[in-house]
C-alpha atoms as a PDB file:
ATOM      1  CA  UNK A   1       0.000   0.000   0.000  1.00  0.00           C
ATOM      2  CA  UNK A   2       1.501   3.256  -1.194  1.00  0.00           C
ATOM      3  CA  UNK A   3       2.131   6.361   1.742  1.00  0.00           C
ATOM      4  CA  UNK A   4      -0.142   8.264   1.669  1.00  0.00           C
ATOM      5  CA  UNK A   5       0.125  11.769   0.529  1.00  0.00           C
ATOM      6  CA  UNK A   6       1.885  14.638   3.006  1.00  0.00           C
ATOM      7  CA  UNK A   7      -1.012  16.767   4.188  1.00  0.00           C
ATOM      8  CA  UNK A   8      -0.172  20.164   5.963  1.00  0.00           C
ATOM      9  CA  UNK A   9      -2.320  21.081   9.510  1.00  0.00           C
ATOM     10  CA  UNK A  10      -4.093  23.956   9.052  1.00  0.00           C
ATOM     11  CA  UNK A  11      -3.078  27.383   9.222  1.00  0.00           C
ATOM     12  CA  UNK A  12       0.514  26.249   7.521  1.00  0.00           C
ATOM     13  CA  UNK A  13       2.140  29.279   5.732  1.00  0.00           C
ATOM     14  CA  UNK A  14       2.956  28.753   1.734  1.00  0.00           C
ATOM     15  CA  UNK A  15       6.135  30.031  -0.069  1.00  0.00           C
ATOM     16  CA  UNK A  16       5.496  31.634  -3.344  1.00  0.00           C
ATOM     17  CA  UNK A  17       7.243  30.380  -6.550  1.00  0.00           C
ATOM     18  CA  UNK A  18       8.838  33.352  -7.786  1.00  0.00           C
ATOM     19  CA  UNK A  19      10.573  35.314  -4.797  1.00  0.00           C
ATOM     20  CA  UNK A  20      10.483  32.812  -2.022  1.00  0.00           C
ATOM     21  CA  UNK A  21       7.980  35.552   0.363  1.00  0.00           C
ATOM     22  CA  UNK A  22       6.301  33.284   3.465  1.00  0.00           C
ATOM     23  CA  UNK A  23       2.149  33.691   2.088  1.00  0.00           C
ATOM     24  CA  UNK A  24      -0.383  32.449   4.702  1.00  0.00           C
ATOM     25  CA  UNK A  25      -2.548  29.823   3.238  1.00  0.00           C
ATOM     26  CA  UNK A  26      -5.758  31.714   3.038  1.00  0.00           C
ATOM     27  CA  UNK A  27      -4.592  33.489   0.579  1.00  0.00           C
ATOM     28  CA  UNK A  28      -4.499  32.374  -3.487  1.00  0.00           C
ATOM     29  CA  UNK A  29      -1.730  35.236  -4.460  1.00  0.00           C
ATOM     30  CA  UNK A  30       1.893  36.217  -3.221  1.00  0.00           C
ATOM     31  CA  UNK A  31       1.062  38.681  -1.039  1.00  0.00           C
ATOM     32  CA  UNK A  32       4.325  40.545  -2.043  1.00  0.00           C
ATOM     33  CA  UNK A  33       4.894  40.050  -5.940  1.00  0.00           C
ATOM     34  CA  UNK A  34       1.131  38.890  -6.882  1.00  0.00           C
ATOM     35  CA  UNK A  35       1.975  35.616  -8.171  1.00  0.00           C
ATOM     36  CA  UNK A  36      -0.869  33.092  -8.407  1.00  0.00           C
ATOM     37  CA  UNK A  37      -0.677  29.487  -6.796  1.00  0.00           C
ATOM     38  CA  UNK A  38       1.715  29.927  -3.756  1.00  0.00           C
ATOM     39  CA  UNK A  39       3.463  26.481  -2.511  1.00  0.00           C
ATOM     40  CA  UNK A  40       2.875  24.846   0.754  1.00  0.00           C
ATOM     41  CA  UNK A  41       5.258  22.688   2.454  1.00  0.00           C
ATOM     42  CA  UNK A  42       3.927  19.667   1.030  1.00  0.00           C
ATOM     43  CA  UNK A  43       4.141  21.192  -2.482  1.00  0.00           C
ATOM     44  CA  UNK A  44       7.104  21.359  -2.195  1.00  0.00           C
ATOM     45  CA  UNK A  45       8.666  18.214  -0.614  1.00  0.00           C
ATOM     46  CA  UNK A  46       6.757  16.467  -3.845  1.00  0.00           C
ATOM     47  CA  UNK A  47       7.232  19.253  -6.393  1.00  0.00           C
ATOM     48  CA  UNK A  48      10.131  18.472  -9.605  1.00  0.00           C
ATOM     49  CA  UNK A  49      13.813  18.938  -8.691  1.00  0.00           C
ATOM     50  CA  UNK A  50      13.763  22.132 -10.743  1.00  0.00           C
ATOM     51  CA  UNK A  51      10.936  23.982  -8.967  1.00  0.00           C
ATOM     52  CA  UNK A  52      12.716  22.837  -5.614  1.00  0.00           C
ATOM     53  CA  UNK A  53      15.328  24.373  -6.320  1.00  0.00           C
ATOM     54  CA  UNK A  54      14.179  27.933  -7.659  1.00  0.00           C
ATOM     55  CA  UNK A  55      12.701  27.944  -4.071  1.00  0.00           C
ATOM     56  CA  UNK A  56      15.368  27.251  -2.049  1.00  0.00           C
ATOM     57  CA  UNK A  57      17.404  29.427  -3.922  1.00  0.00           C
ATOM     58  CA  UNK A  58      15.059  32.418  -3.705  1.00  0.00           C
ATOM     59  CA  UNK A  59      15.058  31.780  -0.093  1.00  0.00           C
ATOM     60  CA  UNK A  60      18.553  31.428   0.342  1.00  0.00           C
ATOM     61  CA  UNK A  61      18.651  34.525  -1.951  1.00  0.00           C
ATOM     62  CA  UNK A  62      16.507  36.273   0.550  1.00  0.00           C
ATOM     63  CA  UNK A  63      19.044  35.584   3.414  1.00  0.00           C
ATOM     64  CA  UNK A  64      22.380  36.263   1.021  1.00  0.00           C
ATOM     65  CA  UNK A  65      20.862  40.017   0.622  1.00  0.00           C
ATOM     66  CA  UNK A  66      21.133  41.245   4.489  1.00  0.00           C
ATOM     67  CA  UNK A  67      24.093  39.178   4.985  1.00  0.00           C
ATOM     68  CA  UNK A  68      25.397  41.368   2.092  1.00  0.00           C
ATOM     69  CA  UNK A  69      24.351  44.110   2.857  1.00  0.00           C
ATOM     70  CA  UNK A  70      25.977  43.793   6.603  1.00  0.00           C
ATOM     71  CA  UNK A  71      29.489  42.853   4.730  1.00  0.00           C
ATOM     72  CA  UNK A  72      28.899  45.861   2.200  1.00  0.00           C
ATOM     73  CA  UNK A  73      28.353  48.269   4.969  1.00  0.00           C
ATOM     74  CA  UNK A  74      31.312  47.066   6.796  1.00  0.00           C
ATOM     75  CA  UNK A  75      33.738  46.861   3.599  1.00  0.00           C
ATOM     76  CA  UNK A  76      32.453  50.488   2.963  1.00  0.00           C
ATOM     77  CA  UNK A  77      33.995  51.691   6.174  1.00  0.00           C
ATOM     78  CA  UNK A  78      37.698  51.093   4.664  1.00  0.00           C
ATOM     79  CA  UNK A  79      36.507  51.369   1.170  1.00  0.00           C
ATOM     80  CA  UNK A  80      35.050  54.557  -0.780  1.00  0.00           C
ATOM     81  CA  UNK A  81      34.602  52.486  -4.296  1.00  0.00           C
ATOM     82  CA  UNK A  82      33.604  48.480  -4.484  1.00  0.00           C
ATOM     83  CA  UNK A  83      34.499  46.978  -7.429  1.00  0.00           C
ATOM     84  CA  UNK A  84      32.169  45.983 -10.837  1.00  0.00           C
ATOM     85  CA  UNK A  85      30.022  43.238 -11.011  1.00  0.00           C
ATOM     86  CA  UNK A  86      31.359  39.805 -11.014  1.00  0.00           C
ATOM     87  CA  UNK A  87      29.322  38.134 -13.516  1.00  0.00           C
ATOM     88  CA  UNK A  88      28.573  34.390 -14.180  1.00  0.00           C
ATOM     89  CA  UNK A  89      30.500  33.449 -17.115  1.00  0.00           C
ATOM     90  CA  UNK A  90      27.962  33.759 -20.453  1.00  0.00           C
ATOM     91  CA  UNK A  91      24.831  35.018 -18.141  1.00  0.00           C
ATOM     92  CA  UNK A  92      25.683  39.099 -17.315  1.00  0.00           C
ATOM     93  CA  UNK A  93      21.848  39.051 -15.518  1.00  0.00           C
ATOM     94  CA  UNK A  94      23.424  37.043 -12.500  1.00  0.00           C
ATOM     95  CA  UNK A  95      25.353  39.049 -10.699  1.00  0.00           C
ATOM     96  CA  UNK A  96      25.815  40.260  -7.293  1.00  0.00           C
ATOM     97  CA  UNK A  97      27.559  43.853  -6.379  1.00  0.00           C
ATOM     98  CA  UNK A  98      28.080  47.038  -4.977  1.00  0.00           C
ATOM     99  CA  UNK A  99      28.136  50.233  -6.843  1.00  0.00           C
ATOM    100  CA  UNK A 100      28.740  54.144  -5.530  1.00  0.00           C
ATOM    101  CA  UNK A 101      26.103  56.465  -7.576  1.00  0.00           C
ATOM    102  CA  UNK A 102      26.317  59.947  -7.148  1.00  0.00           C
ATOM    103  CA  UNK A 103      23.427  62.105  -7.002  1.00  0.00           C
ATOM    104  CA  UNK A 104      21.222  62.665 -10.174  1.00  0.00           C
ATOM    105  CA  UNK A 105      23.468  59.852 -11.748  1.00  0.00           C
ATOM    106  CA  UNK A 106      22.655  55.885 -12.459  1.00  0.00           C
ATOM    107  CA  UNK A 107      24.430  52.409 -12.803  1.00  0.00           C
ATOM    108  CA  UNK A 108      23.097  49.316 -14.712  1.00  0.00           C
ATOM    109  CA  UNK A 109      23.502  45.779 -15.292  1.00  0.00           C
ATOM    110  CA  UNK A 110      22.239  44.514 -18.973  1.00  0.00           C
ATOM    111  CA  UNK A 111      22.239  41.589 -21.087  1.00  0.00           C
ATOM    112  CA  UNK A 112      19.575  39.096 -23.182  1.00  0.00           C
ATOM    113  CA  UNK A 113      16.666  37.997 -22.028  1.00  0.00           C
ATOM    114  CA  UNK A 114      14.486  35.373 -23.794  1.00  0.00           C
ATOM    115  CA  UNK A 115      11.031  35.723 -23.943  1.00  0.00           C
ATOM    116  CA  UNK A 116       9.537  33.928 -20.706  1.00  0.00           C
ATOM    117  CA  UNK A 117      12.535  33.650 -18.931  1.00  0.00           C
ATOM    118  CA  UNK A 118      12.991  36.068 -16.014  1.00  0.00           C
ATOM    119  CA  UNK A 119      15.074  37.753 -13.570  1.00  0.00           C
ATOM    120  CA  UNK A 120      14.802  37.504  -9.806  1.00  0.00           C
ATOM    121  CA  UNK A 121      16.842  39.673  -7.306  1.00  0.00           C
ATOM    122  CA  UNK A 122      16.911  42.690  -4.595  1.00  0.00           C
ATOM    123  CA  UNK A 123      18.353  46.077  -4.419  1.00  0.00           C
ATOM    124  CA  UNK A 124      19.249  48.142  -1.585  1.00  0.00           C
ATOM    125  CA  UNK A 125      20.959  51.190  -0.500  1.00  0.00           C
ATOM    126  CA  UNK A 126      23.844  52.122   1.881  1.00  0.00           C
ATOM    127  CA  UNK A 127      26.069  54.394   3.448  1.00  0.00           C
ATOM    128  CA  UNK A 128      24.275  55.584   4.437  1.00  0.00           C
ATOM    129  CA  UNK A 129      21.650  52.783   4.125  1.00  0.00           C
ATOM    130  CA  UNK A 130      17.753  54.236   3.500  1.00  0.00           C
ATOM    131  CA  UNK A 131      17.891  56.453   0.501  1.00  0.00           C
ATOM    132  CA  UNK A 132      15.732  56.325  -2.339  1.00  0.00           C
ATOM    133  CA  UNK A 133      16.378  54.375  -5.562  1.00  0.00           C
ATOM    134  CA  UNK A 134      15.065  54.489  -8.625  1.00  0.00           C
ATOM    135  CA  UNK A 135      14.663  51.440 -10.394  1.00  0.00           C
ATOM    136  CA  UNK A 136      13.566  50.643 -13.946  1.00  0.00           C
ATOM    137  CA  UNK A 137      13.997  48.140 -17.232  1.00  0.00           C
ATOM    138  CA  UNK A 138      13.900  49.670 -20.525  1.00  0.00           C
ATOM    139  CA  UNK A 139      14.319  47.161 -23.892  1.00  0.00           C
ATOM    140  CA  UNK A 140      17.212  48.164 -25.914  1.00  0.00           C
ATOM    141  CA  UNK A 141      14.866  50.650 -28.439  1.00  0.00           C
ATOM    142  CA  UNK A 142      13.870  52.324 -25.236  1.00  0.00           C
ATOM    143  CA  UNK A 143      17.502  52.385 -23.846  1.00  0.00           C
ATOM    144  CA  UNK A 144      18.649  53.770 -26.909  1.00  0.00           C
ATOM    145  CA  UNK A 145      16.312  57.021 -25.931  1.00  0.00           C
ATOM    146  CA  UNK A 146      17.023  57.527 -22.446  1.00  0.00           C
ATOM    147  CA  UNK A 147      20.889  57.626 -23.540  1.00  0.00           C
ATOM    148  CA  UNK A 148      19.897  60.162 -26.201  1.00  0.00           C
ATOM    149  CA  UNK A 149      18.579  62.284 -23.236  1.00  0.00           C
ATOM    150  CA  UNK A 150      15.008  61.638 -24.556  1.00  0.00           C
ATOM    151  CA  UNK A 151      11.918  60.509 -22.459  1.00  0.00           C
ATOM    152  CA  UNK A 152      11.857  56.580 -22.971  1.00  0.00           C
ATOM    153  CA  UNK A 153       8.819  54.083 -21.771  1.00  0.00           C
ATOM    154  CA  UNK A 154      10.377  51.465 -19.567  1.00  0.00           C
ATOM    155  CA  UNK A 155       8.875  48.130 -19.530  1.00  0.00           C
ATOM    156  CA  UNK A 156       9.147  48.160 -16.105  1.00  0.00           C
ATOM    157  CA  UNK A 157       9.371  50.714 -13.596  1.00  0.00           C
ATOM    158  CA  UNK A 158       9.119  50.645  -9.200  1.00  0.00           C
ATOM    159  CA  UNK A 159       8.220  52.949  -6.700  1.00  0.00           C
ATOM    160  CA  UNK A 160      11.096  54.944  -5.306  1.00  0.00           C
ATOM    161  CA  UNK A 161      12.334  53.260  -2.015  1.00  0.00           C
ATOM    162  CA  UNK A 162      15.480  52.507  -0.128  1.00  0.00           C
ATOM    163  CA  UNK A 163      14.940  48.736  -1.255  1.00  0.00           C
ATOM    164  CA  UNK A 164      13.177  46.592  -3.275  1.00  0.00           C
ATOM    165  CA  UNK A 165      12.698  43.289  -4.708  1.00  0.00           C
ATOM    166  CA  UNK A 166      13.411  42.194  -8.345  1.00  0.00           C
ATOM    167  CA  UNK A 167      10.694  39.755 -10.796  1.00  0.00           C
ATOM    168  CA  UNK A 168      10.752  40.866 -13.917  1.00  0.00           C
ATOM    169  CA  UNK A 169       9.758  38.411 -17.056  1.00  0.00           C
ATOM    170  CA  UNK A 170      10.268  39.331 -20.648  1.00  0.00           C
ATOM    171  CA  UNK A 171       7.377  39.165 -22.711  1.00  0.00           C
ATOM    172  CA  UNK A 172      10.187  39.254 -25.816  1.00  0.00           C
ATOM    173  CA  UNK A 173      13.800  38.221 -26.783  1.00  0.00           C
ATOM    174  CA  UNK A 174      15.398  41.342 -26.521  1.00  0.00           C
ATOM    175  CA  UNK A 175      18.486  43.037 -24.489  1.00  0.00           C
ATOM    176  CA  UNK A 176      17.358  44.571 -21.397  1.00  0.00           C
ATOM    177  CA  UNK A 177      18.866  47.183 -19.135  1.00  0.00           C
ATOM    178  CA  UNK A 178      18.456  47.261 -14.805  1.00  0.00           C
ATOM    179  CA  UNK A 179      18.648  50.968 -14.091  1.00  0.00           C
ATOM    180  CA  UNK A 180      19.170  51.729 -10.836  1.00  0.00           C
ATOM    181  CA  UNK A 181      19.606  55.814 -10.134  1.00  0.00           C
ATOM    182  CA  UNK A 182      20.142  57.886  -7.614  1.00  0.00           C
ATOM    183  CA  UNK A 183      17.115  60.644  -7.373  1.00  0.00           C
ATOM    184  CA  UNK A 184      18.828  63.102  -5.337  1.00  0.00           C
ATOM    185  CA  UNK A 185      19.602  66.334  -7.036  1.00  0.00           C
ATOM    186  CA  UNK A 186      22.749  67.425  -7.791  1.00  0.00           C
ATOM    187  CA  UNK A 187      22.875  70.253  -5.162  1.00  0.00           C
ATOM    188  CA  UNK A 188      23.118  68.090  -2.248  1.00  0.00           C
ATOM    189  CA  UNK A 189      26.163  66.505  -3.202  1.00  0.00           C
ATOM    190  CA  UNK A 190      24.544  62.657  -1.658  1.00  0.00           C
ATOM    191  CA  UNK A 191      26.743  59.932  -2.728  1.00  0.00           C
ATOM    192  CA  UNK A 192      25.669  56.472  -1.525  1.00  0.00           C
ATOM    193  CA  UNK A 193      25.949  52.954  -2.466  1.00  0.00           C
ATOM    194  CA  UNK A 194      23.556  50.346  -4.412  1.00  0.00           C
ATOM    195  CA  UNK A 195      23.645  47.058  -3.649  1.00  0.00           C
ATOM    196  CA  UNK A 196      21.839  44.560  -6.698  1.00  0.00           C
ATOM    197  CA  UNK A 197      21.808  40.443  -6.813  1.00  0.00           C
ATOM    198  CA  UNK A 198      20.560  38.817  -9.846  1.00  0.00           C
ATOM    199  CA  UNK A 199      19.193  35.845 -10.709  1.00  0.00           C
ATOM    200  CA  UNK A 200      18.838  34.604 -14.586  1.00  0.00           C
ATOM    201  CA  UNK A 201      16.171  32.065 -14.525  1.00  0.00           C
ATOM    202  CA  UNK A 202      14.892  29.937 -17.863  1.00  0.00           C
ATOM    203  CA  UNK A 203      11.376  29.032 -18.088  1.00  0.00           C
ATOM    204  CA  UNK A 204      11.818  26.148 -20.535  1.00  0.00           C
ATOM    205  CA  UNK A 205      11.457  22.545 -19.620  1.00  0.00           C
ATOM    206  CA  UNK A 206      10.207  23.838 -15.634  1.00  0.00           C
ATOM    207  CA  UNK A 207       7.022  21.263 -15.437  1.00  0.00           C
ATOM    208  CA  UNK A 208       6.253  22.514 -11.870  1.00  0.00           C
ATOM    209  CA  UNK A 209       6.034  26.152 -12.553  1.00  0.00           C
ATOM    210  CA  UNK A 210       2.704  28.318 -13.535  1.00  0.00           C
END
């Protein structure tokens, strides 16, 4: 006679699929990103390898950001300027790094995206940490304006805040560009430092997902 299958008691929290945010299971959305059919702990002990994994990576993800964050504020002490990005060889949208942006200016991370995959991450600010970022995605037409100094449409674009939390799925193949700028005017002189970890994640061949 086969086990039978896990069960969870009631009132059990669920994980959702995409960033890994604890969902209480009265609920049928993420109550932080949206996203429809959030896991519960039996879900996932019996879900495919591959969904498993997006999930404990997103949560481990979760953890990796204030650990960062603690060693970035900490490195900044000795340090005025981090260095770039270290990418993952053949994948520029998984990354993990620090950047100094100066007021009224920006720093981005680009590269393909194909249409359905998506990108997971966080973004935060320090030293001083809890200023304002700006974050958007333009396609590469739309980059090409907002280099030209014109007024491009991003594809995506967040509310200002000192952090935030990255999902973003292409609807198209296309390059896309993670701008992250710092608001402040120029007058007040407010240098700080961004903090970004990406996650490049394919959609194709992921039974478990949707």
């Amino acid at each position: 006679m086969a086990d039978p299958a896990p069960v969870d008691p009631p009132g059990s929290w669920r994980t959702c699929r995409f960033c890994g945010v604890a969902t209480p299971d009265t609920s049928p959305t993420c109550v932080e990103c949206g996203a429809d059919k959030p896991l519960t702990p039996a879900d996932i002990r019996t879900a495919p390898k591959r969904l498993r994994r997006r999930v404990l990576f997103t949560g481990a993800l979760r953890t990796l950001i204030v650990v960062g964050v603690v060693a970035a504020l900490a490195y900044a002490t000795v340090s005025a300027v981090l260095s770039g990005p270290p990418s993952t060889a053949g994948d520029p949208l998984t990354t993990s790094a620090g950047y100094e942006v100066g007021p009224g200016n920006f720093t981005e991370i680009s590269g393909e995206i194909t249409g359905g995959d998506y990108v997971i991450g966080n973004y935060s600010s320090f030293d001083p940490v809890g200023m304002e970022i700006e974050f958007v995605v333009y396609n590469s037409s739309e980059w090409s304006s907002f280099t030209a100094g014109e007024n491009p449409t991003p594809t995506y674009a967040a509310t200002e805040a000192y952090s935030g939390r990255i999902v973003y799925t292409a609807d198209v193949t296309d390059n896309y560009y993670f701008v992250f700028t710092n608001p402040y005017s120029v007058t007040t002189h407010l240098t700080y430092g961004i903090y970004v970890a990406t996650e490049y994640e394919s959609n194709v061949g992921d039974d478990g997902f949707g």
